[in-house]
Structure formats: structure tokens, C-alpha cells
N, C-alpha and C. Protein backbone atom coordinates (compact mmCIF):
# COMPACT_ATOMS: atom_id res chain seq x y z
N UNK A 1 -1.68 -53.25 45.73
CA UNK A 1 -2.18 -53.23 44.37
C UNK A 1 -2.97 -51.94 44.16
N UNK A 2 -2.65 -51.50 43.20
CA UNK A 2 -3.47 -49.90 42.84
C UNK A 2 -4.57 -49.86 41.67
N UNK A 3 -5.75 -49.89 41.74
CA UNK A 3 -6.55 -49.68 41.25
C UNK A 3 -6.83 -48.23 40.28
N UNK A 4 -7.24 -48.10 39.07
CA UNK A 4 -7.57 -46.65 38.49
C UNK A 4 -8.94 -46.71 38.70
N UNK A 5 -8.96 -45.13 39.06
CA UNK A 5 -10.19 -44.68 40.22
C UNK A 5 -11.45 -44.93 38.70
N UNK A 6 -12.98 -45.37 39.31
CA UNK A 6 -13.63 -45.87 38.27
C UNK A 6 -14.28 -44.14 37.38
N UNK A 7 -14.81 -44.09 36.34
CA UNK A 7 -15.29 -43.09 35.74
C UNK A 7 -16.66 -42.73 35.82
N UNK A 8 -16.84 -41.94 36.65
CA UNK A 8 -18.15 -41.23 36.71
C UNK A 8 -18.35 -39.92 37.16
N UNK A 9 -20.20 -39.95 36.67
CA UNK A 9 -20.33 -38.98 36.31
C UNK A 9 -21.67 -38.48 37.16
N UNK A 10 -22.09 -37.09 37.06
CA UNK A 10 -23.55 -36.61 38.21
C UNK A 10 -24.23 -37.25 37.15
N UNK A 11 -25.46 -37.26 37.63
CA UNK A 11 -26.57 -36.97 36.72
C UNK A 11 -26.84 -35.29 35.85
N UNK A 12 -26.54 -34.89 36.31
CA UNK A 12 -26.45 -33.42 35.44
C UNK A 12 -25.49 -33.72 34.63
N UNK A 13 -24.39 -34.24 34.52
CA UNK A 13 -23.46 -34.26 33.22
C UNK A 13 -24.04 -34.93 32.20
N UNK A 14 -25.34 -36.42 32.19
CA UNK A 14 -25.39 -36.71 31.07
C UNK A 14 -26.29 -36.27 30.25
N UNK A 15 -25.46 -35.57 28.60
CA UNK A 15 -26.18 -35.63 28.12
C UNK A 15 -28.14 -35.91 27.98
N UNK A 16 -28.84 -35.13 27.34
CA UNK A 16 -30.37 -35.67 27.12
C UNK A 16 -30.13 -36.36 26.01
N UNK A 17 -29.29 -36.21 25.28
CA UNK A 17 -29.43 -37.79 23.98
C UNK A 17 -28.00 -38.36 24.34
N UNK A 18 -27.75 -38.90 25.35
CA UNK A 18 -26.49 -39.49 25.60
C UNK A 18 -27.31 -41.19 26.03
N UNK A 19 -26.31 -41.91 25.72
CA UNK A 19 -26.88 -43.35 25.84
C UNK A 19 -26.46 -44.36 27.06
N UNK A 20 -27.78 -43.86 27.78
CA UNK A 20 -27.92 -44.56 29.02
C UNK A 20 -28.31 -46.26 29.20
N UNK A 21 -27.22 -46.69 29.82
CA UNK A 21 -27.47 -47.93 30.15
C UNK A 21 -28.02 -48.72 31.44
N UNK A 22 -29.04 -49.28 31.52
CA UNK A 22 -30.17 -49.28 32.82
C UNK A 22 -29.62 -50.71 33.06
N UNK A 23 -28.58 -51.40 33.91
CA UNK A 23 -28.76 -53.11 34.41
C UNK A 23 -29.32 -52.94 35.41
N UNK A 24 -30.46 -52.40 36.05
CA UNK A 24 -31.29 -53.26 36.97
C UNK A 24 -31.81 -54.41 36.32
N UNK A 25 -33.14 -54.95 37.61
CA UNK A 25 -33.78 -55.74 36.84
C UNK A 25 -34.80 -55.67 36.35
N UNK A 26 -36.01 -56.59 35.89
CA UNK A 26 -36.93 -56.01 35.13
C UNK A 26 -37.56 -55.56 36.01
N UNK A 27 -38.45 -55.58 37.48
CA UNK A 27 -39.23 -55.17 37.87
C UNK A 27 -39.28 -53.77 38.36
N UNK A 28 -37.67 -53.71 38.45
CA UNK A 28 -37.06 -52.32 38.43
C UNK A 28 -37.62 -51.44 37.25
N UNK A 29 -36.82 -51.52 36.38
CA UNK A 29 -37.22 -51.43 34.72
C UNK A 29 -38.25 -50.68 34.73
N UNK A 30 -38.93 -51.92 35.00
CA UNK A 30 -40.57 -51.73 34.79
C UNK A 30 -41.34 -50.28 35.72
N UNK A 31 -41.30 -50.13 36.78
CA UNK A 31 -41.59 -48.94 37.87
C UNK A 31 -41.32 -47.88 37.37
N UNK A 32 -40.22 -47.75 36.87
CA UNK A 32 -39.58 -46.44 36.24
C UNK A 32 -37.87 -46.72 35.68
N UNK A 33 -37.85 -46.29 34.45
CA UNK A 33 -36.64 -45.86 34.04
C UNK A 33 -36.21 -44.33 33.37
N UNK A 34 -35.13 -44.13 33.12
CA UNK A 34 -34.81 -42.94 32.25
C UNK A 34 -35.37 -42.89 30.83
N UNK A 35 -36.07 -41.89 30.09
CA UNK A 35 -36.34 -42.11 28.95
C UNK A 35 -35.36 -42.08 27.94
N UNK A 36 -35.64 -43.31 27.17
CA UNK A 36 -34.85 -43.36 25.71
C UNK A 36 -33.38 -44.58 26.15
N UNK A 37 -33.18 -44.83 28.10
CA UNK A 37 -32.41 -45.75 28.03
C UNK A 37 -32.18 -47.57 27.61
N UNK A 38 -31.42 -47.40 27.19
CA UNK A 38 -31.16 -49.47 27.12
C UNK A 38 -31.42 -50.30 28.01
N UNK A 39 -32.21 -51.16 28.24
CA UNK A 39 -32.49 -52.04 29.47
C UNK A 39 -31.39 -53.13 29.06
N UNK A 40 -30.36 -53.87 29.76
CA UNK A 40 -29.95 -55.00 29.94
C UNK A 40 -29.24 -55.41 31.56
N UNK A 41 -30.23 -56.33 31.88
CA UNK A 41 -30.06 -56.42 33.42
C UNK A 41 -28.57 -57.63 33.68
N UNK A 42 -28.01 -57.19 34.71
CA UNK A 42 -26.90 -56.81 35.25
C UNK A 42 -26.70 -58.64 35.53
N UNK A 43 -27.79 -59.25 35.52
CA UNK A 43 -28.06 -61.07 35.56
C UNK A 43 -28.01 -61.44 34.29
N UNK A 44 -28.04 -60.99 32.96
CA UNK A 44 -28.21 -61.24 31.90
C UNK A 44 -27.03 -60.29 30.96
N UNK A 45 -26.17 -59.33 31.82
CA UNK A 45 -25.06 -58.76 30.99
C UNK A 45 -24.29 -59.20 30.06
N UNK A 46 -23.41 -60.17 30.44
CA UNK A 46 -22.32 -60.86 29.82
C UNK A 46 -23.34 -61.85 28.65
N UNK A 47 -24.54 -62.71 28.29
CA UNK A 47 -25.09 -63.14 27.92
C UNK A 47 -25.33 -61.92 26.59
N UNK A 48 -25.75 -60.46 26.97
CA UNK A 48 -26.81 -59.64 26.06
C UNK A 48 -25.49 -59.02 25.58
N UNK A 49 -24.44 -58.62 25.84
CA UNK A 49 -23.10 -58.08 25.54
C UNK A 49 -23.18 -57.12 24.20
N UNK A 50 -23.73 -57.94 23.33
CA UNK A 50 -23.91 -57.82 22.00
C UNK A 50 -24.71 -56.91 21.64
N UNK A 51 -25.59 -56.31 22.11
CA UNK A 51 -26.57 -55.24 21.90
C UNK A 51 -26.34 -54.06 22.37
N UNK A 52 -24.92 -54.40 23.71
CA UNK A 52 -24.64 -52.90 23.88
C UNK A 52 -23.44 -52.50 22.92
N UNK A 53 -22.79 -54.09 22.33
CA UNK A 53 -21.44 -52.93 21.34
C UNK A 53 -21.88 -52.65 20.01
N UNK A 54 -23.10 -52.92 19.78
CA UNK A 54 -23.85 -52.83 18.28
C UNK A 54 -24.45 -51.44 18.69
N UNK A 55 -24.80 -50.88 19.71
CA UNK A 55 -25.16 -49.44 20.08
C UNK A 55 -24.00 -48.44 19.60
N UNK A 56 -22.99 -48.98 20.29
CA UNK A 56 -21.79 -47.86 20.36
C UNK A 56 -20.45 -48.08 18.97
N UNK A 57 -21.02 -49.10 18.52
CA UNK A 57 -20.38 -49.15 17.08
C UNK A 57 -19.33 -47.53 16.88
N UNK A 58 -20.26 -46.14 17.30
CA UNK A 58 -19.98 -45.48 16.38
C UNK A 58 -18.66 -44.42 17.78
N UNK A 59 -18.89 -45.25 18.60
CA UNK A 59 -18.00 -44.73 19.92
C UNK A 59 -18.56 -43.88 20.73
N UNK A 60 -19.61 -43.98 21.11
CA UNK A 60 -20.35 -43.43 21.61
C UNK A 60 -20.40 -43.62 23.16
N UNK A 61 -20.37 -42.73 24.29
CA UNK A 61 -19.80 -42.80 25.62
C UNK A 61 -21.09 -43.67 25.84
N UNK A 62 -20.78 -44.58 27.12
CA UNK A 62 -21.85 -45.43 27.69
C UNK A 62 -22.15 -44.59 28.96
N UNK A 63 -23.32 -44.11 29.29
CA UNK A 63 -23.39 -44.10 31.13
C UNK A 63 -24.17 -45.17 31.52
N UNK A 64 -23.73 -45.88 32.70
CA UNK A 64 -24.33 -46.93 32.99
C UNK A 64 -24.79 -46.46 34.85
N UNK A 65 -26.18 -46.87 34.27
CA UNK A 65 -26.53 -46.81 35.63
C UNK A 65 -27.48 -48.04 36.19
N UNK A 66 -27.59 -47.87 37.95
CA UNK A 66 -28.88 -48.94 38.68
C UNK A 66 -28.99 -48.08 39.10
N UNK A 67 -29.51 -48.49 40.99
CA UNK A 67 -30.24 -47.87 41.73
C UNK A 67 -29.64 -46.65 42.14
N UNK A 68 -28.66 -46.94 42.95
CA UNK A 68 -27.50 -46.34 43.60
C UNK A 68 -26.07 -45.85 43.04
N UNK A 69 -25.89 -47.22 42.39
CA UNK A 69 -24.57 -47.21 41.45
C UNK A 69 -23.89 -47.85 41.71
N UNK A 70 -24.03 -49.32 42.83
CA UNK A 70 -22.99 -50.35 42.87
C UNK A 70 -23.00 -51.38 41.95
N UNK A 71 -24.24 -52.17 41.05
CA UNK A 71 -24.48 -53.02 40.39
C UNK A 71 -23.72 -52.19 38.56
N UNK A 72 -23.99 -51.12 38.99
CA UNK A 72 -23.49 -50.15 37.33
C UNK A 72 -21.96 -49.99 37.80
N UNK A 73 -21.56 -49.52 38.70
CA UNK A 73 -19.76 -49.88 39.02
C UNK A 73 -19.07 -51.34 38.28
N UNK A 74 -20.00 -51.42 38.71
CA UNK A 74 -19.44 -52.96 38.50
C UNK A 74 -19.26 -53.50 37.04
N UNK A 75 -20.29 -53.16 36.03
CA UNK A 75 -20.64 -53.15 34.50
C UNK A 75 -19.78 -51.82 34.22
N UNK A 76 -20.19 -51.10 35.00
CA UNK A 76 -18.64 -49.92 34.30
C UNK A 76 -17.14 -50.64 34.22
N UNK A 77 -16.90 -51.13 35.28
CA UNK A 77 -15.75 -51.85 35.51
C UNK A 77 -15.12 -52.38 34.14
N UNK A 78 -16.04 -53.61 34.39
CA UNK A 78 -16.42 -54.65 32.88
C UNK A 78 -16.27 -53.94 31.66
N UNK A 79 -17.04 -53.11 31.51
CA UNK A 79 -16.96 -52.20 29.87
C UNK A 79 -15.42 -51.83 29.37
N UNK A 80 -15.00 -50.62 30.64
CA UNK A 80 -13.59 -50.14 30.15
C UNK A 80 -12.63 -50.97 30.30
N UNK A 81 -12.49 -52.38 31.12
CA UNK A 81 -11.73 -53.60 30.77
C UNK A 81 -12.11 -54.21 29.21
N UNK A 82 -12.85 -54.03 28.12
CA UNK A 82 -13.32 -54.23 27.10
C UNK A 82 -13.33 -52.99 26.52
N UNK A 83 -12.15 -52.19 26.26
CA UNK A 83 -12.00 -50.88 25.59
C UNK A 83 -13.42 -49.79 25.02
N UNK A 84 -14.16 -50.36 26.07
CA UNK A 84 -15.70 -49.35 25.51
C UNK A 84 -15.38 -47.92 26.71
N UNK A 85 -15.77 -46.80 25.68
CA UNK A 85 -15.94 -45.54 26.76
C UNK A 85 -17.24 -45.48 27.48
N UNK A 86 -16.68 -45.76 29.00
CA UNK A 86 -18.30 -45.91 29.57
C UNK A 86 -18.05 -45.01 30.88
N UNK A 87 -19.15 -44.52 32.17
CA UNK A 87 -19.07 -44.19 32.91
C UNK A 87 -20.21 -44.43 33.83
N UNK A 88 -19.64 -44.51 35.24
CA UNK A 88 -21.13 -44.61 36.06
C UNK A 88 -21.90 -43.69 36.21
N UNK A 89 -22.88 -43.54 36.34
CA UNK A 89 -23.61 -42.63 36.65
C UNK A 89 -23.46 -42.37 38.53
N UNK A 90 -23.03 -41.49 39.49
CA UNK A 90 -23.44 -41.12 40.58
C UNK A 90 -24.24 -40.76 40.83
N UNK A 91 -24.72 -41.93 42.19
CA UNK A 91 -26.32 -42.07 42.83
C UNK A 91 -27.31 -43.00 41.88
N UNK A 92 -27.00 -43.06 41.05
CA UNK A 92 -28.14 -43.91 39.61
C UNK A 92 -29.59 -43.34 39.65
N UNK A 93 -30.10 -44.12 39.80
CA UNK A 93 -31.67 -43.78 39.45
C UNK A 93 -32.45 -42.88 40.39
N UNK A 94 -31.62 -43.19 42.03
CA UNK A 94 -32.20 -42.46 43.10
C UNK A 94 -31.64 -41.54 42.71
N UNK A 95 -30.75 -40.91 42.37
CA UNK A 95 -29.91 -39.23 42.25
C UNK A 95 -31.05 -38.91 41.13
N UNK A 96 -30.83 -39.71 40.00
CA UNK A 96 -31.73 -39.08 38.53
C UNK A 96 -32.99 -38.48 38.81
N UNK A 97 -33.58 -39.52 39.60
CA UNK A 97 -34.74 -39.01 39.97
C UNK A 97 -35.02 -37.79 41.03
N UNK A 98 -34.31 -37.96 41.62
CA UNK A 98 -33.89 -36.15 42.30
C UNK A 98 -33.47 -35.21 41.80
N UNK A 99 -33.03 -35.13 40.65
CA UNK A 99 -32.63 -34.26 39.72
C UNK A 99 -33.67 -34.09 38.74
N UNK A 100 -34.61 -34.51 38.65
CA UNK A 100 -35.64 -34.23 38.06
C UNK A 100 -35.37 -34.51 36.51
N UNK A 101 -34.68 -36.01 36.56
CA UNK A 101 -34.51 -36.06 35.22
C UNK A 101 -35.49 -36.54 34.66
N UNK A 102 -35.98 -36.85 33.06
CA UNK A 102 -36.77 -37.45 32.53
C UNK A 102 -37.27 -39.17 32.65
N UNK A 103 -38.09 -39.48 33.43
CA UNK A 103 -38.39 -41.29 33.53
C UNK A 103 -39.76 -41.38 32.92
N UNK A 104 -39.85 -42.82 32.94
CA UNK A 104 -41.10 -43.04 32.47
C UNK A 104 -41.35 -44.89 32.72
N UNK A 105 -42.45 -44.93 33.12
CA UNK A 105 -42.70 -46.48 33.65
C UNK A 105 -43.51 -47.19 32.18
N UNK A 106 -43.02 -48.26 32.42
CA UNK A 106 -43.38 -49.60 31.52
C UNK A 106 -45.24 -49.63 31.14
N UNK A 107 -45.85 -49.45 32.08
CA UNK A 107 -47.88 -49.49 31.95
C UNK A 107 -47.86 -47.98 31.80
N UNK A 108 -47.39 -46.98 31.76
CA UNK A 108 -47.76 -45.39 31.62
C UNK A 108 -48.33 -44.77 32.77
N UNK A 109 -47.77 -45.30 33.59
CA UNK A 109 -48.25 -44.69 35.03
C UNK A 109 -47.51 -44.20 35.93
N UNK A 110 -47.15 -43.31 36.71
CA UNK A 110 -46.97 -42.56 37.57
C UNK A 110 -45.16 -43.18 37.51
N UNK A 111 -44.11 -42.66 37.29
CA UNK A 111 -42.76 -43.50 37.36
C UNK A 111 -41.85 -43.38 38.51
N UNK A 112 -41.46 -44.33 38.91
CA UNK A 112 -41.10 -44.33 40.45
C UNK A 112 -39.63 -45.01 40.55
N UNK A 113 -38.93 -44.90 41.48
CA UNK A 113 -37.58 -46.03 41.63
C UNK A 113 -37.90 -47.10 42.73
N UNK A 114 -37.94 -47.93 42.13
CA UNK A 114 -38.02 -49.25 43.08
C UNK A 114 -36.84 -49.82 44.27
């Protein structure tokens, strides 16, 4: 059986106003995320569904990321089986945050990856 290889992307490719999708969970969330991304955790996906296709109404690429990028593989998976343009992010939050991308934690304090 042949699989099509999944879609992703560095962290340097996305966009700064590109619309990042965060399924960790909350306590994750909470420590640090990317600024300006969507929280809907990866236990509550299929339930919240609705808030990510009311985002992209206008077709707007998804990057979806977690920690690493196996829990966002997986919601990538899911998305482009549901004709949404989405992609993983490679490495997720640990790469982002080595790349010195923009985060910011939930209390305004120091933002970290859990």
C-alpha cells in the first residue's frame, strides 16, 4: 500500500501572518506558544473542527504544529483527507523555538516548550 508523502514545512517557511495551528495540550499552550496561533488540542480536535474551517473559509494554508510534530502529522493527515490546505510544521515547537521564532506564554512570563 503506498502512502502520499505528508506536507511539510521548516519553521522558516511559515509565513509571520500565516495561520498556525497549536494541538498540544493546554498546559503545553499555556508555557509557551507561537504568537497569534489557534489553540485546539489534538484530544478535543474532531469535537472543535468547526473553528478551524470557519478560520480558513477564505483558503487559507493551515500549518499545524505540537511539540515535535507527531501529534500535528497526524491532524495534518486528518485536514488534507478533508480537502483543507494544511501542512506540518518540522520539529514543531522545539524547532520554532530554535529558530527564534516569535512565542509568548499564557501569565506573561518568560515562554518556554514544555
Amino acid at each position: 500500500m503506498n502512502f502520499a508523502p505528508l506536507p511539510s514545512v521548516d519553521v522558516a517557511a511559515v509565513p509571520s501572518d500565516g495561520l498556525v495551528l497549536d494541538v498540544r495540550e493546554d498546559d503545553e499552550w499555556a508555557a509557551g506558544h507561537a504568537e497569534g496561533a489557534l489553540h485546539i488540542p489534538m484530544s478535543d480536535f474532531v469535537g472543535r473542527f468547526g473553528e478551524l474551517t470557519e478560520a480558513v473559509e477564505d483558503g487559507r494554508r493551515v500549518h499545524v504544529m505540537c511539540r515535535v510534530g507527531g501529534r500535528s502529522a497526524q491532524v495534518t493527515q486528518y485536514l488534507v483527507g478533508h480537502g483543507i490546505d494544511a501542512v506540518n510544521i518540522d520539529g514543531g515547537m522545539v524547532a520554532w523555538e530554535g529558530a527564534g521564532r516569535p512565542m509568548v506564554a499564557e501569565n506573561g512570563s518568560q515562554a518556554f516548550v514544555l
